[in-house]
N, C-alpha and C. Protein backbone atom coordinates (compact mmCIF):
# COMPACT_ATOMS: atom_id res chain seq x y z
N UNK A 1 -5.40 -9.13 8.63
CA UNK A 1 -4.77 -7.82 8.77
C UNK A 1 -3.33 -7.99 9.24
N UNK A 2 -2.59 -7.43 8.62
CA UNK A 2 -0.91 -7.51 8.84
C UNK A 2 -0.69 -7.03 10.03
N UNK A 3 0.16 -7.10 11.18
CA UNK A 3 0.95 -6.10 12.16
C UNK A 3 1.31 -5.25 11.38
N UNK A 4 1.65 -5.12 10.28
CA UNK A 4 2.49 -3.67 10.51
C UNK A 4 1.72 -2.64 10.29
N UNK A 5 0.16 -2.71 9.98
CA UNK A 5 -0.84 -1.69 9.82
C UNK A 5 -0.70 -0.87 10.75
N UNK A 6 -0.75 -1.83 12.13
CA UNK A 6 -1.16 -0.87 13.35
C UNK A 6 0.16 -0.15 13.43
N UNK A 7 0.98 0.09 12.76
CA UNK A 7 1.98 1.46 13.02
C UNK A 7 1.44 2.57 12.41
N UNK A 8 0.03 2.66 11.61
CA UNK A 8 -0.39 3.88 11.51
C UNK A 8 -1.26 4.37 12.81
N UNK A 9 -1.76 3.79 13.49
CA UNK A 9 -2.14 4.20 14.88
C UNK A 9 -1.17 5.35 15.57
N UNK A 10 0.05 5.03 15.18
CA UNK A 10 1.19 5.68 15.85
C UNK A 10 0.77 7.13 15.22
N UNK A 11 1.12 6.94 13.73
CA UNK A 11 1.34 8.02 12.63
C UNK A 11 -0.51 9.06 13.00
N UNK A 12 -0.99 8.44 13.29
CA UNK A 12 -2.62 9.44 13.27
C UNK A 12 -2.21 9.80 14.77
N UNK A 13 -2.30 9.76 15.47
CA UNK A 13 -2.48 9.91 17.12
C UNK A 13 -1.35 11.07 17.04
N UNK A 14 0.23 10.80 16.86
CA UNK A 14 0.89 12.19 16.99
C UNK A 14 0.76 13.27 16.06
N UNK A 15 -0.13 12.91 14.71
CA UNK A 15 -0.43 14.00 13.78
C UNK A 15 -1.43 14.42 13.80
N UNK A 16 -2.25 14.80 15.06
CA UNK A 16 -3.12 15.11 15.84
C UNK A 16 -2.79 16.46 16.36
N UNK A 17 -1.43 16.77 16.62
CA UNK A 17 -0.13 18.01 16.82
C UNK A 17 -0.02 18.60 16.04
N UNK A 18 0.27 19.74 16.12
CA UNK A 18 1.13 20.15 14.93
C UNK A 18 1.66 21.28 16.01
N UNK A 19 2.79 21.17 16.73
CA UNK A 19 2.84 22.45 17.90
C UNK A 19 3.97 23.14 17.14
N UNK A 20 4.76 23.53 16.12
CA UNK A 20 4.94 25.00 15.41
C UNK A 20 3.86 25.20 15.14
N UNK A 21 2.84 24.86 14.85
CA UNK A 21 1.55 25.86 14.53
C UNK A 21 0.90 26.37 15.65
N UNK A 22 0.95 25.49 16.73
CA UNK A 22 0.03 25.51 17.88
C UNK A 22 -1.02 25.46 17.68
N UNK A 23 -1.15 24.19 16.79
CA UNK A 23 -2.69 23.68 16.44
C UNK A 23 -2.64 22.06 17.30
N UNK A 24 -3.92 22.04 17.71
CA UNK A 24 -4.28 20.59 17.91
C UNK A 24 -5.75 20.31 18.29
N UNK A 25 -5.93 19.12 17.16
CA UNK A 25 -7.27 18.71 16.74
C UNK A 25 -7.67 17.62 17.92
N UNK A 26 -6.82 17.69 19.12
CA UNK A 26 -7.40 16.55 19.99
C UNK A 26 -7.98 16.63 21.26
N UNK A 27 -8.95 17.04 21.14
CA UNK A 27 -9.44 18.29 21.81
C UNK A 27 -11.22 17.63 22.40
N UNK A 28 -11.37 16.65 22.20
CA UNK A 28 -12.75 16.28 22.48
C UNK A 28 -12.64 14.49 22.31
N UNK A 29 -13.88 14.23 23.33
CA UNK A 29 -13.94 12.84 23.10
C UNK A 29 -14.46 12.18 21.62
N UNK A 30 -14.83 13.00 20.91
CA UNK A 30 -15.36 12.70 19.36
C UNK A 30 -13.95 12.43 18.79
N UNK A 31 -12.89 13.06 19.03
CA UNK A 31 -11.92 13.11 18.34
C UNK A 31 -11.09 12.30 18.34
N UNK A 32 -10.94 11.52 19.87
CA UNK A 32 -10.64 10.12 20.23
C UNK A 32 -11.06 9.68 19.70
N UNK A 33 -12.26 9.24 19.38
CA UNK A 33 -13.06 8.10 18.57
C UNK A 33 -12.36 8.20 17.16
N UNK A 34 -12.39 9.40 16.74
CA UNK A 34 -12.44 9.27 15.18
C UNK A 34 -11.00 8.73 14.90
N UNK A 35 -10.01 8.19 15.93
CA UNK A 35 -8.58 7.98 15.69
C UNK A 35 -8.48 6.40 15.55
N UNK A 36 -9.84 5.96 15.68
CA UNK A 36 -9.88 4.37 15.49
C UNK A 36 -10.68 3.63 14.49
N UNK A 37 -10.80 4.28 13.67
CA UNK A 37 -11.06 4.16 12.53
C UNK A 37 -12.21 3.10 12.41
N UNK A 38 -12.41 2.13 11.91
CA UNK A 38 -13.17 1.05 11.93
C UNK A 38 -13.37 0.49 13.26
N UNK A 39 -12.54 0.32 14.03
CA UNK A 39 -12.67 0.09 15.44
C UNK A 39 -13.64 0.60 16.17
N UNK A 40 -14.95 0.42 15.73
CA UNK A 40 -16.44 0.81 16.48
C UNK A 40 -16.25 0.76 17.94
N UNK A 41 -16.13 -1.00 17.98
CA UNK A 41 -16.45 -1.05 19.51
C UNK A 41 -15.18 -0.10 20.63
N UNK A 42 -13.89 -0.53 19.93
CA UNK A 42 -12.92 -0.03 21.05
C UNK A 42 -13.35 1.19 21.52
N UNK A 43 -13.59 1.94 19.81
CA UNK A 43 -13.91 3.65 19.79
C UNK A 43 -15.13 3.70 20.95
N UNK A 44 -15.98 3.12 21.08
CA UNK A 44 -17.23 3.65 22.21
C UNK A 44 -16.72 3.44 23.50
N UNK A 45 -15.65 2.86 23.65
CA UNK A 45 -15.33 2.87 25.26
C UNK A 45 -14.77 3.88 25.57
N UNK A 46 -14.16 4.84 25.00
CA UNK A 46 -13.92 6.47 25.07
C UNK A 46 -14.27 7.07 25.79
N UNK A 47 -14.09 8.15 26.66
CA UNK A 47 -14.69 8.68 27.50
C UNK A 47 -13.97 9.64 27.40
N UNK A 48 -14.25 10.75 28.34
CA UNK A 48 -13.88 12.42 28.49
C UNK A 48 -12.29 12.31 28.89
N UNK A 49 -12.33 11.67 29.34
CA UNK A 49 -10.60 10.79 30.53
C UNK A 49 -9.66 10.43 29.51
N UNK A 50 -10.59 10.09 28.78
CA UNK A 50 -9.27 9.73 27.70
C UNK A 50 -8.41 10.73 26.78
N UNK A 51 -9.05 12.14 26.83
CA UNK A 51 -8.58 12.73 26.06
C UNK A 51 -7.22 13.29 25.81
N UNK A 52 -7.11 13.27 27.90
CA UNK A 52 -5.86 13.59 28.67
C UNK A 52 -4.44 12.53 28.26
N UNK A 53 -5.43 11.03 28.60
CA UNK A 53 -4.73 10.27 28.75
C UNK A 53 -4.03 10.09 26.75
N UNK A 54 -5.08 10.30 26.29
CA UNK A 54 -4.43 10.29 24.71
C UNK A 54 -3.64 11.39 24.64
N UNK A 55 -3.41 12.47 24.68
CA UNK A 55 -2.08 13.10 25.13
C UNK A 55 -1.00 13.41 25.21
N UNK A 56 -1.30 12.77 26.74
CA UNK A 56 0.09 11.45 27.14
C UNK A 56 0.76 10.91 26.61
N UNK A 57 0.00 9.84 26.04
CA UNK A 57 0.40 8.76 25.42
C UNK A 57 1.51 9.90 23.69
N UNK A 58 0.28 10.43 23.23
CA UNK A 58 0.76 11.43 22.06
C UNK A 58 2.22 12.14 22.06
N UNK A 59 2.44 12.28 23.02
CA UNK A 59 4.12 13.25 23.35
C UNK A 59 4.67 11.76 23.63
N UNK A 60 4.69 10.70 24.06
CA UNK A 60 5.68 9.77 23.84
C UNK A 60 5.92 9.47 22.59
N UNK A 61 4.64 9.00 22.05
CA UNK A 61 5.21 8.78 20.55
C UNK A 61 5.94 9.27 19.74
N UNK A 62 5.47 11.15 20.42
CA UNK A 62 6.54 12.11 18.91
C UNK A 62 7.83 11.71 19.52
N UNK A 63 7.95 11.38 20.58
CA UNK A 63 9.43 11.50 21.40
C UNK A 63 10.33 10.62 20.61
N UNK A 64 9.54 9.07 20.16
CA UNK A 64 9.72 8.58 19.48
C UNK A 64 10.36 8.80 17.91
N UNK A 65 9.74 9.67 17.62
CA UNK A 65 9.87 9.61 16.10
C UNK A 65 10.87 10.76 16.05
N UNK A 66 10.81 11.86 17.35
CA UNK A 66 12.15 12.79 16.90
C UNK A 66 13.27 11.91 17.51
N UNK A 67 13.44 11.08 18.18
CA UNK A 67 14.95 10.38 18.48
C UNK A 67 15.36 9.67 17.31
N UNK A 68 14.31 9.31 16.71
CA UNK A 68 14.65 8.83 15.46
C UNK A 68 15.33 9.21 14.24
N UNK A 69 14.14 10.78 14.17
CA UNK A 69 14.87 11.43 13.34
C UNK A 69 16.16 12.21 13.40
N UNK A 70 16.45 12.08 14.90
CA UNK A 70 17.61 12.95 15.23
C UNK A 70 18.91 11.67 14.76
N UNK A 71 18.82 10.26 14.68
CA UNK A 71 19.51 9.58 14.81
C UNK A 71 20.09 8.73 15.55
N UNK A 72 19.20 9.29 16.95
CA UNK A 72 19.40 8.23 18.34
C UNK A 72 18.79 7.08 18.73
N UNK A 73 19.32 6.09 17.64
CA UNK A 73 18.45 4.66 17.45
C UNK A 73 18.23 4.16 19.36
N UNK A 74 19.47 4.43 20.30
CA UNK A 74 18.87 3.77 21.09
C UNK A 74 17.81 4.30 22.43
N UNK A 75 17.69 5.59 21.91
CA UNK A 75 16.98 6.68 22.51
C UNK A 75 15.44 6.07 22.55
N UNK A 76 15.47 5.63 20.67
CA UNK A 76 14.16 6.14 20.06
C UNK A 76 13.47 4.16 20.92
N UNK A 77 14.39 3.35 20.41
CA UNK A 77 13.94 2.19 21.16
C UNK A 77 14.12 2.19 22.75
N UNK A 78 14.32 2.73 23.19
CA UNK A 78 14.30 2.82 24.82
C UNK A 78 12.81 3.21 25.19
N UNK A 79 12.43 4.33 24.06
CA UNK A 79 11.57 5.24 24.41
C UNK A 79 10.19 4.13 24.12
N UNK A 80 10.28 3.51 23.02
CA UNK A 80 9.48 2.86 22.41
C UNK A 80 9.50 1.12 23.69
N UNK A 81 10.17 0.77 23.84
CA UNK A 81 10.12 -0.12 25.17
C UNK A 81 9.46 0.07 26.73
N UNK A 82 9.16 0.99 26.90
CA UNK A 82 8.81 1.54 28.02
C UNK A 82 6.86 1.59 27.58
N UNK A 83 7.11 2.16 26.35
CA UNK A 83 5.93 1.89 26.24
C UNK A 83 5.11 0.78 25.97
N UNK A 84 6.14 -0.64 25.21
CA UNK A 84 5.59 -1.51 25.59
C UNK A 84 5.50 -2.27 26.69
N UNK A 85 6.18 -2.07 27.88
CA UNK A 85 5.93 -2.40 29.06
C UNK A 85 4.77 -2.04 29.78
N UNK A 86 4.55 -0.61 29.52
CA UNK A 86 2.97 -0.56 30.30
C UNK A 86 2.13 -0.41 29.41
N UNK A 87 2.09 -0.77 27.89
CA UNK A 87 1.01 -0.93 27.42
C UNK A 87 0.80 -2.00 26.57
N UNK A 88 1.13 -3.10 27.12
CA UNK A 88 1.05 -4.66 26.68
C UNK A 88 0.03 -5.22 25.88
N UNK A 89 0.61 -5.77 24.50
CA UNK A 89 -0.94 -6.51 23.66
C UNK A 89 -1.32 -7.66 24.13
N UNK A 90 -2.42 -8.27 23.42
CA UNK A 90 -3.37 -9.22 23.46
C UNK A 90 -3.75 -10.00 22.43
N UNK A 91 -2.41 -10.34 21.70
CA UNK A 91 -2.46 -10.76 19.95
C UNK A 91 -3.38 -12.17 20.19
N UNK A 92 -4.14 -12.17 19.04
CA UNK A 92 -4.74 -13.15 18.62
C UNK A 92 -5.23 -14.23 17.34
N UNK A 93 -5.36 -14.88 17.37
CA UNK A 93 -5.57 -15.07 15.66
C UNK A 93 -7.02 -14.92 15.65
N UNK A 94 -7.24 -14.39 14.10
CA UNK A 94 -8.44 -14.21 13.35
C UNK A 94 -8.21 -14.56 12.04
N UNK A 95 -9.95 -14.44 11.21
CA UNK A 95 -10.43 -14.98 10.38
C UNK A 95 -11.15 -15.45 9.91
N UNK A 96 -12.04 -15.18 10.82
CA UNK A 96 -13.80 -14.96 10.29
C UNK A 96 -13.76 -14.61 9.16
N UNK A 97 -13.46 -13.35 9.56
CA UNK A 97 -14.40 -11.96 8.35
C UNK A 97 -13.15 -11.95 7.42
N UNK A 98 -12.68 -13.00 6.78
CA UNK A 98 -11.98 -12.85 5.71
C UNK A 98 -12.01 -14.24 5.14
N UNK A 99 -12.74 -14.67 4.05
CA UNK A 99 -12.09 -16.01 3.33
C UNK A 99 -11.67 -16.28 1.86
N UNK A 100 -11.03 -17.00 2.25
CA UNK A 100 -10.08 -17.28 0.67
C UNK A 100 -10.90 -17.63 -0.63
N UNK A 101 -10.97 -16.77 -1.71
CA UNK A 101 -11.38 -17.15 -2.74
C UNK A 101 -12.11 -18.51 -3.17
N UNK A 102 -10.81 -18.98 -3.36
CA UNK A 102 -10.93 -20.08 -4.07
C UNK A 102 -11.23 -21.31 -3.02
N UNK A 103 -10.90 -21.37 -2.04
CA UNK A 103 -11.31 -22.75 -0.76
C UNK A 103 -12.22 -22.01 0.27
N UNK A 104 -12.53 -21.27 -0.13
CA UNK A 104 -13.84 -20.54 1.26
C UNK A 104 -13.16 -20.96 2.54
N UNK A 105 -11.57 -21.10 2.87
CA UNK A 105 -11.40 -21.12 4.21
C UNK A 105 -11.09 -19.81 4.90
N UNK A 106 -10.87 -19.90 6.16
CA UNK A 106 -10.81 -18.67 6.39
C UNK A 106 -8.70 -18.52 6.41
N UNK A 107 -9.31 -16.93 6.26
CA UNK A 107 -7.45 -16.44 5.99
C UNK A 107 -7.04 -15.95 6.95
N UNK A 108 -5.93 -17.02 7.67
CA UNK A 108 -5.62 -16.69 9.36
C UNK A 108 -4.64 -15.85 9.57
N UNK A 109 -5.04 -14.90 10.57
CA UNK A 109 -3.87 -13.80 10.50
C UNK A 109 -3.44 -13.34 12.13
N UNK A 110 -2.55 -12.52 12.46
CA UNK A 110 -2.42 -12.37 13.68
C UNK A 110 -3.20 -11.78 13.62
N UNK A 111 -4.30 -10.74 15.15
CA UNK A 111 -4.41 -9.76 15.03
C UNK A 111 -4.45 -9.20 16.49
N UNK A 112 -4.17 -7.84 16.91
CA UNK A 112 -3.99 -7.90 18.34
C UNK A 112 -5.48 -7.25 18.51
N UNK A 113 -6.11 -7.87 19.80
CA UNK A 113 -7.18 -7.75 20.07
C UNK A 113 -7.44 -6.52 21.30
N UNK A 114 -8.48 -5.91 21.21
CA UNK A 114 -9.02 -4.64 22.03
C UNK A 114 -9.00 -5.03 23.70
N UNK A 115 -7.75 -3.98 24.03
CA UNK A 115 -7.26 -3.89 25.47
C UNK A 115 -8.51 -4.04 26.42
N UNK A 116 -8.44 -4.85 27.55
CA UNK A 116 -10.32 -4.45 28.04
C UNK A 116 -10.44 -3.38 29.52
N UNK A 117 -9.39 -2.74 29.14
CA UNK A 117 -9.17 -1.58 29.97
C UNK A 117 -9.75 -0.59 29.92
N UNK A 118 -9.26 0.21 29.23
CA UNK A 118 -9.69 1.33 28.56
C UNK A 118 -9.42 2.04 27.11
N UNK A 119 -10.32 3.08 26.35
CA UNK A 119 -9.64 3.47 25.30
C UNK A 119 -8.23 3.33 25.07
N UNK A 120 -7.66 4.31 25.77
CA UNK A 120 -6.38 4.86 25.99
C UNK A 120 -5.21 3.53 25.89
N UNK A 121 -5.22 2.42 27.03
CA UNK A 121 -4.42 1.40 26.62
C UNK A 121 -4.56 0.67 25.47
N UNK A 122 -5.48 0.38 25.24
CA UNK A 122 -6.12 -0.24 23.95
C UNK A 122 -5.17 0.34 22.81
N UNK A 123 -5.41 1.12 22.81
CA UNK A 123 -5.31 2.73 21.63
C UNK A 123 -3.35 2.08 21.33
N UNK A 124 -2.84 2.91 22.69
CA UNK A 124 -1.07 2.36 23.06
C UNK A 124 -0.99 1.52 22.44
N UNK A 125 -1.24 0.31 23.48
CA UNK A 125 -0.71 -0.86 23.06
C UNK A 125 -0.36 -1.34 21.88
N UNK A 126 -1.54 -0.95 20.85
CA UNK A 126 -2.18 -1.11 19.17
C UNK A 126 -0.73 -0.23 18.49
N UNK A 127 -0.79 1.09 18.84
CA UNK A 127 0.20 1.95 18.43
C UNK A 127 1.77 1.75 18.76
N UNK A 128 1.70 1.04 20.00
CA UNK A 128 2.68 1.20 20.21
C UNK A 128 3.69 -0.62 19.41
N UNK A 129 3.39 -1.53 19.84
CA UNK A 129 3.61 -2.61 18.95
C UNK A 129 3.68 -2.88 17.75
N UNK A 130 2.45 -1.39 16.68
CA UNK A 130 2.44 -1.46 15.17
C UNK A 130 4.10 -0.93 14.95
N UNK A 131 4.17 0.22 16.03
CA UNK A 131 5.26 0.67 15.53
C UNK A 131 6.73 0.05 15.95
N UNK A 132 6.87 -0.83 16.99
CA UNK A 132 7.90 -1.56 17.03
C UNK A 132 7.84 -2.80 16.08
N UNK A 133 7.22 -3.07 15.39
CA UNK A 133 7.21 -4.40 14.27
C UNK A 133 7.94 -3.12 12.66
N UNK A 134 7.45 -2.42 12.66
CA UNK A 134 8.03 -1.33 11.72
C UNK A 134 9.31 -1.42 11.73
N UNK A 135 9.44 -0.53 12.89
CA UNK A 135 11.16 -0.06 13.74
C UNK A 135 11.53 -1.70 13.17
N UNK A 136 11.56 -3.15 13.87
CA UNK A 136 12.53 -3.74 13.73
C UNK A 136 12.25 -4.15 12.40
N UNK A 137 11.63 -4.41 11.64
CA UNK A 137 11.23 -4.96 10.31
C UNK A 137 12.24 -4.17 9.28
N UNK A 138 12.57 -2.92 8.97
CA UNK A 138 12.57 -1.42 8.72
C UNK A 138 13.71 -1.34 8.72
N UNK A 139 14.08 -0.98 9.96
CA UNK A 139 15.07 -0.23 10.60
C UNK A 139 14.50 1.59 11.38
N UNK A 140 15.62 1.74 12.49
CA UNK A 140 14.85 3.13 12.97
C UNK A 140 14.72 4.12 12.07
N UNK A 141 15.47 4.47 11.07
CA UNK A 141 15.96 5.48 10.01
C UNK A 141 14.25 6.12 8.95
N UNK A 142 13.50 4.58 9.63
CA UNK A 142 12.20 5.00 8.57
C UNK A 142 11.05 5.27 9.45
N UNK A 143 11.71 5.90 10.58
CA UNK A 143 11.03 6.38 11.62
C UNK A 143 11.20 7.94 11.21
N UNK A 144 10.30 8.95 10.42
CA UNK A 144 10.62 10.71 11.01
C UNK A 144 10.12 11.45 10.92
N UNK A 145 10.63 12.85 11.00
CA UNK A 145 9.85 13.71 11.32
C UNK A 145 9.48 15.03 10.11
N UNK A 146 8.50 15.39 9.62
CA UNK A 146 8.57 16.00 8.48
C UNK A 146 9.46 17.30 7.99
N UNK A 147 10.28 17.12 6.93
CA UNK A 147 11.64 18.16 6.40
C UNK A 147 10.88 19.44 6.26
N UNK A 148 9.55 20.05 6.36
CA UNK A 148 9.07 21.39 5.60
C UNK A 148 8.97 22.15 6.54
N UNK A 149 9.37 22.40 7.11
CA UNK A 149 8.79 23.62 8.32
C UNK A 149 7.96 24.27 7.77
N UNK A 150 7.03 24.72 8.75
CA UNK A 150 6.86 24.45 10.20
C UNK A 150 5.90 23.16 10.60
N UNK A 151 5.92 22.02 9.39
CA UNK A 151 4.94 20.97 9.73
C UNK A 151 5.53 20.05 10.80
N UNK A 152 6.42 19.31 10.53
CA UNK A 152 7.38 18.28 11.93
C UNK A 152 6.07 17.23 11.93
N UNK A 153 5.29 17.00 10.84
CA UNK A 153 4.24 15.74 11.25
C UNK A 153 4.75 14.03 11.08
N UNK A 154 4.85 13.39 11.69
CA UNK A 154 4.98 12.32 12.13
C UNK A 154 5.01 11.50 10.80
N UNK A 155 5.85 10.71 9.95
CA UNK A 155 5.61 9.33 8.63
C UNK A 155 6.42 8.29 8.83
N UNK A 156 6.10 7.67 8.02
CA UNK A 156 7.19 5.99 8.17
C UNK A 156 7.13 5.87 6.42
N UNK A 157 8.70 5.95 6.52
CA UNK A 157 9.21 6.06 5.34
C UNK A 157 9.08 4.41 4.83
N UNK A 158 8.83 4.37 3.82
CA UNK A 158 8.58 3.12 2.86
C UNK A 158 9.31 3.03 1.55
N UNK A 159 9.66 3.79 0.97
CA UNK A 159 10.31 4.26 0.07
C UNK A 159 10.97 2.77 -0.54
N UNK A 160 11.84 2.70 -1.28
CA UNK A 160 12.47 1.75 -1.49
C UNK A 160 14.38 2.12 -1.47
N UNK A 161 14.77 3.65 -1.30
CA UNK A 161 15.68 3.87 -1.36
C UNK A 161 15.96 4.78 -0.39
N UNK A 162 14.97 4.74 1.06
CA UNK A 162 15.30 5.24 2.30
C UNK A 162 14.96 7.00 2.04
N UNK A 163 14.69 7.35 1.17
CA UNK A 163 14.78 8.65 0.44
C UNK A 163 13.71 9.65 1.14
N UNK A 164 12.63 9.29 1.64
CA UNK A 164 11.22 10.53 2.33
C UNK A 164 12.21 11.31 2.99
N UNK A 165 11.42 12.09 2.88
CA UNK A 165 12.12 13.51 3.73
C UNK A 165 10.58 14.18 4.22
N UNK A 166 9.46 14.23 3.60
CA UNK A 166 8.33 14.62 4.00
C UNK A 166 7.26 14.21 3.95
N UNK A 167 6.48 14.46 5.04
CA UNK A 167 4.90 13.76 5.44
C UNK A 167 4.51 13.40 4.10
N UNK A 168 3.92 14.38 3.31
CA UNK A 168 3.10 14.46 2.28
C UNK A 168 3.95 14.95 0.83
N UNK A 169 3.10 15.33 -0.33
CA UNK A 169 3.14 15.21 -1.82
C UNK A 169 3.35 16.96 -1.40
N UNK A 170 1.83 17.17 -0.56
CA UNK A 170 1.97 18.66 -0.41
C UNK A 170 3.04 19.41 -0.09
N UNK A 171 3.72 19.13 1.41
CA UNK A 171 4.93 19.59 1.99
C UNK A 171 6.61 19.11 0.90
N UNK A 172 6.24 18.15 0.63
CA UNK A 172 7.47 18.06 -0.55
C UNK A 172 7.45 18.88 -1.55
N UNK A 173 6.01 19.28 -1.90
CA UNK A 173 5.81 20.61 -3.28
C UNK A 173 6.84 21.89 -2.13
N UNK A 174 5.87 22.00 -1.28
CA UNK A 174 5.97 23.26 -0.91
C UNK A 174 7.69 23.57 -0.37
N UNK A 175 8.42 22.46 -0.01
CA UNK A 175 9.71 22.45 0.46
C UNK A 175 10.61 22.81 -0.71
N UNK A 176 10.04 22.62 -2.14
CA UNK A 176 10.59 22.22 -2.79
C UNK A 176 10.63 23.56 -3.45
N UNK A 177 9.22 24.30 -4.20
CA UNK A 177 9.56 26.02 -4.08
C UNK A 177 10.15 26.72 -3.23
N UNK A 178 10.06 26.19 -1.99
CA UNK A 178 10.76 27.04 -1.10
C UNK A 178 12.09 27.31 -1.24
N UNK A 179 12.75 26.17 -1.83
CA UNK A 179 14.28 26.05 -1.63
C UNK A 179 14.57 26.38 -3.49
N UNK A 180 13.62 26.53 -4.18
CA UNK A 180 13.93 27.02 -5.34
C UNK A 180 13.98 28.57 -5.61
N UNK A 181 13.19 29.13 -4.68
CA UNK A 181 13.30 30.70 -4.60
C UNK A 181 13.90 31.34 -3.76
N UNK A 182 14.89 30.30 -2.29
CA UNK A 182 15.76 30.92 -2.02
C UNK A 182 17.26 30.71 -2.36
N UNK A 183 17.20 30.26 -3.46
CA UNK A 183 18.29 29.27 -4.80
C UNK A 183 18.25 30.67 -5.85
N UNK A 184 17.16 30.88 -6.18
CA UNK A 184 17.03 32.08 -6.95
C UNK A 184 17.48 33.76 -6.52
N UNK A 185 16.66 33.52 -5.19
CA UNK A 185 17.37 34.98 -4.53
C UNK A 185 18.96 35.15 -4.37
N UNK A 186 19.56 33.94 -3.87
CA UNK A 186 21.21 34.24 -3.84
C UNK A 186 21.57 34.09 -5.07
N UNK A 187 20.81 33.67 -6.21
CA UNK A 187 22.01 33.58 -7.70
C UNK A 187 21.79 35.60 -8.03
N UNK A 188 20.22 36.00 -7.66
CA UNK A 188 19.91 37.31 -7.66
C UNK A 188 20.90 38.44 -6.86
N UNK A 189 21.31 38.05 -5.89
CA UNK A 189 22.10 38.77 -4.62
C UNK A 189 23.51 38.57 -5.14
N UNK A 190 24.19 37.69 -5.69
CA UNK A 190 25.41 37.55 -5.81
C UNK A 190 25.61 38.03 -7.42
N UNK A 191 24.96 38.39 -8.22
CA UNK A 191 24.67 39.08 -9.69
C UNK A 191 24.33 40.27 -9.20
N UNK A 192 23.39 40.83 -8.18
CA UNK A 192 24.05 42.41 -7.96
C UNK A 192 25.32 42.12 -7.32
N UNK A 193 25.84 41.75 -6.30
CA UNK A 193 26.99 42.13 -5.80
C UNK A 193 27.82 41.77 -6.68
N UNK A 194 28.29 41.13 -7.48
CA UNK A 194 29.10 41.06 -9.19
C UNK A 194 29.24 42.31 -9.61
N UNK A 195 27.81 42.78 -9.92
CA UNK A 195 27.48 44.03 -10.59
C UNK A 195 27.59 45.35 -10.01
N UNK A 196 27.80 45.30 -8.82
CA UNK A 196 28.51 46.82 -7.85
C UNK A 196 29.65 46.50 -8.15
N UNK A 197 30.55 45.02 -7.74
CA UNK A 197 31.97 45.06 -7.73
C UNK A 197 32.53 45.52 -9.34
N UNK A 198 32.06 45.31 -10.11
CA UNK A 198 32.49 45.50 -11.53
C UNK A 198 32.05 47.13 -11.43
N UNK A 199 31.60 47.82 -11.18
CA UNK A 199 31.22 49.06 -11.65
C UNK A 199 32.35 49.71 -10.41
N UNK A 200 32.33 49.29 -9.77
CA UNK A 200 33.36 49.97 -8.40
C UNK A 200 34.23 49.65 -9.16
N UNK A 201 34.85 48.65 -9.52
CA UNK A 201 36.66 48.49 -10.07
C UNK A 201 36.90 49.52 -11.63
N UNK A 202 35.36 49.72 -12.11
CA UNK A 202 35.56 50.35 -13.36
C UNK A 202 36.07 51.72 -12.92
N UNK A 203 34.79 52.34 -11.86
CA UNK A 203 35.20 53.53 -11.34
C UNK A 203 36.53 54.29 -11.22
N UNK A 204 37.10 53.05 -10.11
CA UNK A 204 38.43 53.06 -9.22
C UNK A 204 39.56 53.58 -11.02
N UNK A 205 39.17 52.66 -11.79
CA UNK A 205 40.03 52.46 -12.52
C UNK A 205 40.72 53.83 -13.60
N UNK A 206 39.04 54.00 -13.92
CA UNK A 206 38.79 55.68 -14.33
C UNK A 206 39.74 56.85 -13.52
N UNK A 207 39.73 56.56 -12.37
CA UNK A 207 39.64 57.72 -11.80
C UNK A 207 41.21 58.05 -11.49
N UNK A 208 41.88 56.32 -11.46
CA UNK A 208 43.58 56.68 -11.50
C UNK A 208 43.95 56.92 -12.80
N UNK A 209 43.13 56.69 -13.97
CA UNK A 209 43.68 57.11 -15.32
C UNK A 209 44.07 58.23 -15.13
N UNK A 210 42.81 59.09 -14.61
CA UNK A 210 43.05 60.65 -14.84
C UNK A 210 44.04 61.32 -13.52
C-alpha cells in the first residue's frame, strides 16, 4: 500500500461536514468506525470518546485544506505540522498479504501501522502524514476546497494540469448550469435594457420632430 493513500483518511473524516448545510454525518460511534474502511481492528477500538475527539481532529484538517485553498502555503503547513507533532506515526514495512506474481515473494511496502492508543490518534496520525506526503509530493495548490456552493467539501486535486475546482462530476455539473443560466439571464437583462434604450431614443426622437 502506497503512503499517499492515507491522504484519503484526511479527504473522508472532513467530508463528514458539510457546515453551509449544517449537516453532519459524525454523529455516532458507528460512524467512526465506518471512516476506516478495511481497518477492522483499528475501527473496534472506537468508543463513544472518540466521536468528540474525531471532531477535533476534523476542524483541523478543514483548517488545513481552507489555508490551502485560500493560498496560504505556510499557514496550511504550519497547521498540518502541529498535527504531526501530536499525532506521530509508527511506519512499518509489510508484505504478507501481498505477493508477486511471478516469484511468490512478498511485495515490500511502507505501511504505517495502528496507533496503540486510541481510535482517534490512530485515525490523525494515518490522516494526518497521508496528507503531508501529498502536500510535499504535489505541492499545497492540490490541497482544496470545493468551487460549488454551498458544498466547500474537502479533494486533492490530481489532475494533470492543476485544473479541479470541484469535489465531484456532480458539483462540477451543477456549477456549471449554474453559471450558464446566470450567463443567460444577463445576455437576457442587457437585451431588454438595449430594448427600452432603443425605444426611449426612438420616442425622444419622435417627439422633437414634431
Amino acid at each position: 500500500m502506497e503512503l499517499a493513500y492515507y491522504s484519503d483518511y484526511a479527504v473522508r473524516l472532513v467530508n463528514t461536514e458539510e457546515p453551509a448545510r449544517n449537516k453532519d454525518s459524525l454523529t455516532s460511534v458507528e460512524a467512526v468506525r465506518e471512516l476506516f474502511g478495511e481497518s477492522r481492528q483499528a475501527a473496534r477500538r472506537a468508543t463513544d470518546a472518540d466521536v468528540t475527539r474525531f471532531r477535533s481532529v476534523r476542524g483541523r484538517l478543514r483548517a488545513v485544506f481552507a489555508a490551502a485553498d485560500e493560498g496560504d502555503e505556510t499557514r496550511a503547513v504550519d497547521l498540518l505540522n502541529s498535527l504531526l507533532l501530536e499525532f506521530p506515526v509508527s511506519p512499518q514495512i509489510s508484505g504478507h498479504d501481498f505477493r508477486d506474481d511471478d516469484t511468490g515473494r512478498p511485495k515490500w511496502h511502507m505501511h504505517l501501522a495502528d496507533h496503540p492508543s486510541n481510535a482517534t490518534a490512530g485515525y490523525a496520525a494515518i490522516a494526518a502524514m497521508g496528507l503531508a506526503i501529498h502536500l510535499t509530493e504535489y505541492g499545497v495548490d492540490r490541497l482544496g476546497l470545493c468551487q460549488a456552493p454551498p458544498c466547500r467539501n474537502a479533494y486533492l486535486d490530481t489532475s494533470t494540469n492543476r485544473s479541479r475546482r470541484y469535489c465531484s462530476d456532480r458539483c462540477a455539473t451543477r456549477a456549471n448550469v449554474a453559471a450558464y443560466r446566470a450567463r443567460k439571464r444577463l445576455e437576457t437583462e442587457r437585451s431588454q435594457s438595449t430594448g427600452r434604450t432603443a425605444v426611449s431614443t426612438h420616442e425622444a426622437t419622435a417627439a422633437a420632430d414634431r
